[in-house]
C-alpha atoms as a PDB file:
ATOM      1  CA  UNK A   1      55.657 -50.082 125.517  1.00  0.00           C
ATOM      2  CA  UNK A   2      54.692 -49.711 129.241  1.00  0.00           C
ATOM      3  CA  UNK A   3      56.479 -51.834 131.529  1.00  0.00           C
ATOM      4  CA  UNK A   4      54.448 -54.541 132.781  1.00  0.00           C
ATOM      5  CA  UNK A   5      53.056 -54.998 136.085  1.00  0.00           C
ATOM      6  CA  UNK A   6      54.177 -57.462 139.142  1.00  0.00           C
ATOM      7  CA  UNK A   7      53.259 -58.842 141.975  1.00  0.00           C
ATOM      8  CA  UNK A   8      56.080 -58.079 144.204  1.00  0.00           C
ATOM      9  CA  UNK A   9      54.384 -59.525 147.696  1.00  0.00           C
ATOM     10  CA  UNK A  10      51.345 -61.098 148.663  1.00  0.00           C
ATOM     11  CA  UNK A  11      49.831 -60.422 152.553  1.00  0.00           C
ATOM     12  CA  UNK A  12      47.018 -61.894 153.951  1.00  0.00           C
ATOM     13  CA  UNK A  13      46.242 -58.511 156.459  1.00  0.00           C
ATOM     14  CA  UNK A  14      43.016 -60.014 158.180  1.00  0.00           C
ATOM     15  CA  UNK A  15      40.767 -63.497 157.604  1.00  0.00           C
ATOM     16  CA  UNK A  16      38.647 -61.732 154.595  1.00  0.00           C
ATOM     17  CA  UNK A  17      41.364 -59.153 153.313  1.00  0.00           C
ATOM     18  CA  UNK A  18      44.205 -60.006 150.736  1.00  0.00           C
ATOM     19  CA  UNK A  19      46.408 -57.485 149.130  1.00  0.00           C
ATOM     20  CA  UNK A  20      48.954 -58.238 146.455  1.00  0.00           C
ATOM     21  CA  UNK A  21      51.539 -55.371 146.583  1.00  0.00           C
ATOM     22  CA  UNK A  22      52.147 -54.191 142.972  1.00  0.00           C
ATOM     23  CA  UNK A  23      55.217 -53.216 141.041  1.00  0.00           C
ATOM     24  CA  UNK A  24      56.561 -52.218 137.973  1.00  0.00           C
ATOM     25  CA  UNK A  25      59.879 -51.872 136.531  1.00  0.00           C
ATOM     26  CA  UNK A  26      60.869 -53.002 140.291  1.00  0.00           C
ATOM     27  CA  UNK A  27      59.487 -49.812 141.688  1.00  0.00           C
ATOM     28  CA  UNK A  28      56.211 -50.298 143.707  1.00  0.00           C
ATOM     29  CA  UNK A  29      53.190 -49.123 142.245  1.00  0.00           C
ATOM     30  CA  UNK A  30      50.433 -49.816 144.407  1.00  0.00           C
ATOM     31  CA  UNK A  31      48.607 -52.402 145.052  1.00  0.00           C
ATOM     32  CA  UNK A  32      45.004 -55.011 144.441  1.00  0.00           C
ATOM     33  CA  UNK A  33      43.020 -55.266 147.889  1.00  0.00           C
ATOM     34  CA  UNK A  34      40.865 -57.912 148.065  1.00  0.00           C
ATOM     35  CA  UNK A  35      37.925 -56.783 150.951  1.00  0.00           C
ATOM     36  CA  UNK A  36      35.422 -59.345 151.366  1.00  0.00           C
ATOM     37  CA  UNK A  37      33.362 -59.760 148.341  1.00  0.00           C
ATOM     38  CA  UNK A  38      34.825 -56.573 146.846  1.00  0.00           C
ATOM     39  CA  UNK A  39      37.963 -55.992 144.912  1.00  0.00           C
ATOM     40  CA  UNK A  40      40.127 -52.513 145.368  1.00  0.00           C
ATOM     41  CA  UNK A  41      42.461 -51.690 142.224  1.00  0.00           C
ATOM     42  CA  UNK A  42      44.794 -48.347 143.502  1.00  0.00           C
ATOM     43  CA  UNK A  43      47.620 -48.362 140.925  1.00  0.00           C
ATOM     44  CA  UNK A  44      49.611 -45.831 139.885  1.00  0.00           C
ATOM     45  CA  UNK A  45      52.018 -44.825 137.257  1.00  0.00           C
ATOM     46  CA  UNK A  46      51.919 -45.594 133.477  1.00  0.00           C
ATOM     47  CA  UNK A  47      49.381 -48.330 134.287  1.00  0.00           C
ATOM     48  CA  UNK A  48      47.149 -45.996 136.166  1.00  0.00           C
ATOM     49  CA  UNK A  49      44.236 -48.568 137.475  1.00  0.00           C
ATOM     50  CA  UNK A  50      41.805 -46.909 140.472  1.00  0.00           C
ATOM     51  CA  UNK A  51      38.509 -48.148 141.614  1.00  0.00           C
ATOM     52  CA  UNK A  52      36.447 -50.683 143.350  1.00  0.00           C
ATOM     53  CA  UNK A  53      34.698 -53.552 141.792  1.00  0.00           C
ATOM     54  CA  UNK A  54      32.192 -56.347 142.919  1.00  0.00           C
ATOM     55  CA  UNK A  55      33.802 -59.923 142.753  1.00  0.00           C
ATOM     56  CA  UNK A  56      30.679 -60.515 141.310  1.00  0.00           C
ATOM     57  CA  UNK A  57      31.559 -58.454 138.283  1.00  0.00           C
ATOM     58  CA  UNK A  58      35.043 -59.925 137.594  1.00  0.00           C
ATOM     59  CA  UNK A  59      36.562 -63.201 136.147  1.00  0.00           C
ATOM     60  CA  UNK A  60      40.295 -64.165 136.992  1.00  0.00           C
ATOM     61  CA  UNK A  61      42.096 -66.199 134.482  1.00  0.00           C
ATOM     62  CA  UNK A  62      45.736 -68.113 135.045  1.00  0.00           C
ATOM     63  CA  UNK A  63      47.547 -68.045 131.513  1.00  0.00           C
ATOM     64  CA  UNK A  64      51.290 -67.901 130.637  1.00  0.00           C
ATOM     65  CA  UNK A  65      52.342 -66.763 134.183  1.00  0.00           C
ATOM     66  CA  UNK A  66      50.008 -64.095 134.519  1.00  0.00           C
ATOM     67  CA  UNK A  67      46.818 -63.255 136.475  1.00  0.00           C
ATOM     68  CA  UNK A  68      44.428 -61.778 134.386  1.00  0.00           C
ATOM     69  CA  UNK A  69      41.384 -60.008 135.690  1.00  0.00           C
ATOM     70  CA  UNK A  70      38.495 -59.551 133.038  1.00  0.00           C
ATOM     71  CA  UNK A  71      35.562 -57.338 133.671  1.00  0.00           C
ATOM     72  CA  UNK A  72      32.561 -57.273 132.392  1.00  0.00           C
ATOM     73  CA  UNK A  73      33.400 -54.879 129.562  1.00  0.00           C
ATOM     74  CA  UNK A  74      35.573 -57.558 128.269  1.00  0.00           C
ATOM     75  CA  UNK A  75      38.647 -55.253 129.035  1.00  0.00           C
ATOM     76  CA  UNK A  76      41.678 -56.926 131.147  1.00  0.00           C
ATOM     77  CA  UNK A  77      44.126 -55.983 133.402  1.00  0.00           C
ATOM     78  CA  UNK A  78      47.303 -58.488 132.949  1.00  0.00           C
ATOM     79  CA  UNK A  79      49.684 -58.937 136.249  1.00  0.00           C
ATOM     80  CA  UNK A  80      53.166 -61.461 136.239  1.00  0.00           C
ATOM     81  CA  UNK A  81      52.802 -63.497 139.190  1.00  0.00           C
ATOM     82  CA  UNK A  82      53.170 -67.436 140.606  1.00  0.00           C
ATOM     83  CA  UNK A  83      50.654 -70.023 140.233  1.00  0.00           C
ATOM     84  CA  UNK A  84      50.662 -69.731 144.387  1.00  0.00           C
ATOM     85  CA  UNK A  85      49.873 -66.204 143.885  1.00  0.00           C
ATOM     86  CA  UNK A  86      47.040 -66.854 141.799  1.00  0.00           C
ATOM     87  CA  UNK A  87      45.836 -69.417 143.864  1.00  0.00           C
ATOM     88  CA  UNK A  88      45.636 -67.544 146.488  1.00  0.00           C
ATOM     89  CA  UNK A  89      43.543 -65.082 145.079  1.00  0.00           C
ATOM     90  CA  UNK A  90      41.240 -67.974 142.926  1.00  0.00           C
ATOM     91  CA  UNK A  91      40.540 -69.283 146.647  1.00  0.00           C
ATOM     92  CA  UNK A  92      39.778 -65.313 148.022  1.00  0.00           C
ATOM     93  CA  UNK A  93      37.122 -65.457 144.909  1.00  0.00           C
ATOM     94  CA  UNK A  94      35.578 -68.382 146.025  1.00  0.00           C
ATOM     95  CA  UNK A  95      35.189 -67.676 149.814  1.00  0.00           C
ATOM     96  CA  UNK A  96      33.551 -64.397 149.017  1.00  0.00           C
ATOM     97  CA  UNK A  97      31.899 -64.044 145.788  1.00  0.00           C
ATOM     98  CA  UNK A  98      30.536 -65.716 142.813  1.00  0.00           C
ATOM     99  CA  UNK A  99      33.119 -64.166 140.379  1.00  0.00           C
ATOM    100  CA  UNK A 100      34.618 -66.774 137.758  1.00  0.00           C
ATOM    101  CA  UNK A 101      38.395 -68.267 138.334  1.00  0.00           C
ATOM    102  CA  UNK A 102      40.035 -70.726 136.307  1.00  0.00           C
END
């Protein structure tokens, strides 16, 4: 089974851009930029996630201390993180797109 992913840090690098550094197995993996109304997967590794999708496109969901991200072709990408983490990307979906959080 692949080791699940993490969010190891959280930095807010200008007003409209938020990236959550990535790990797994405590070694960095890459990281989830958020860029205006656009959202920029680059991780690497046995959870190898590239590409950029419209907030538009995407729903976050808070369950069981994870943030899941659910496109539209129903598939998810799970990540471990706080509820302070997620909030801070549920508020970064709200600003700048129309995407679904909850």
């Amino acid at each position: 089974m692949a080791t699940s992913l993490e969010i190891s840090s959280l930095e807010n690098i200008k007003q409209d851009y938020l990236r959550l550094n990535i790990e797994s197995g405590k070694q960095p993996c890459g990281s989830i930029d958020f860029i205006s109304e656009k959202v920029n997967f680059n991780i690497i590794g046995s959870s190898f996630f590239k590409g950029m999708v419209a907030i538009k496109d995407i729903e976050l969901e808070y369950k069981d201390g994870k943030l899941i991200f659910i496109f539209k072709n129903k598939k998810n990408l799970p990540i471990n993180c706080s509820l302070e983490e997620f909030e801070k990307a549920k508020t970064h979906f709200k600003v700048y797109g129309y995407g679904k959080a909850h």
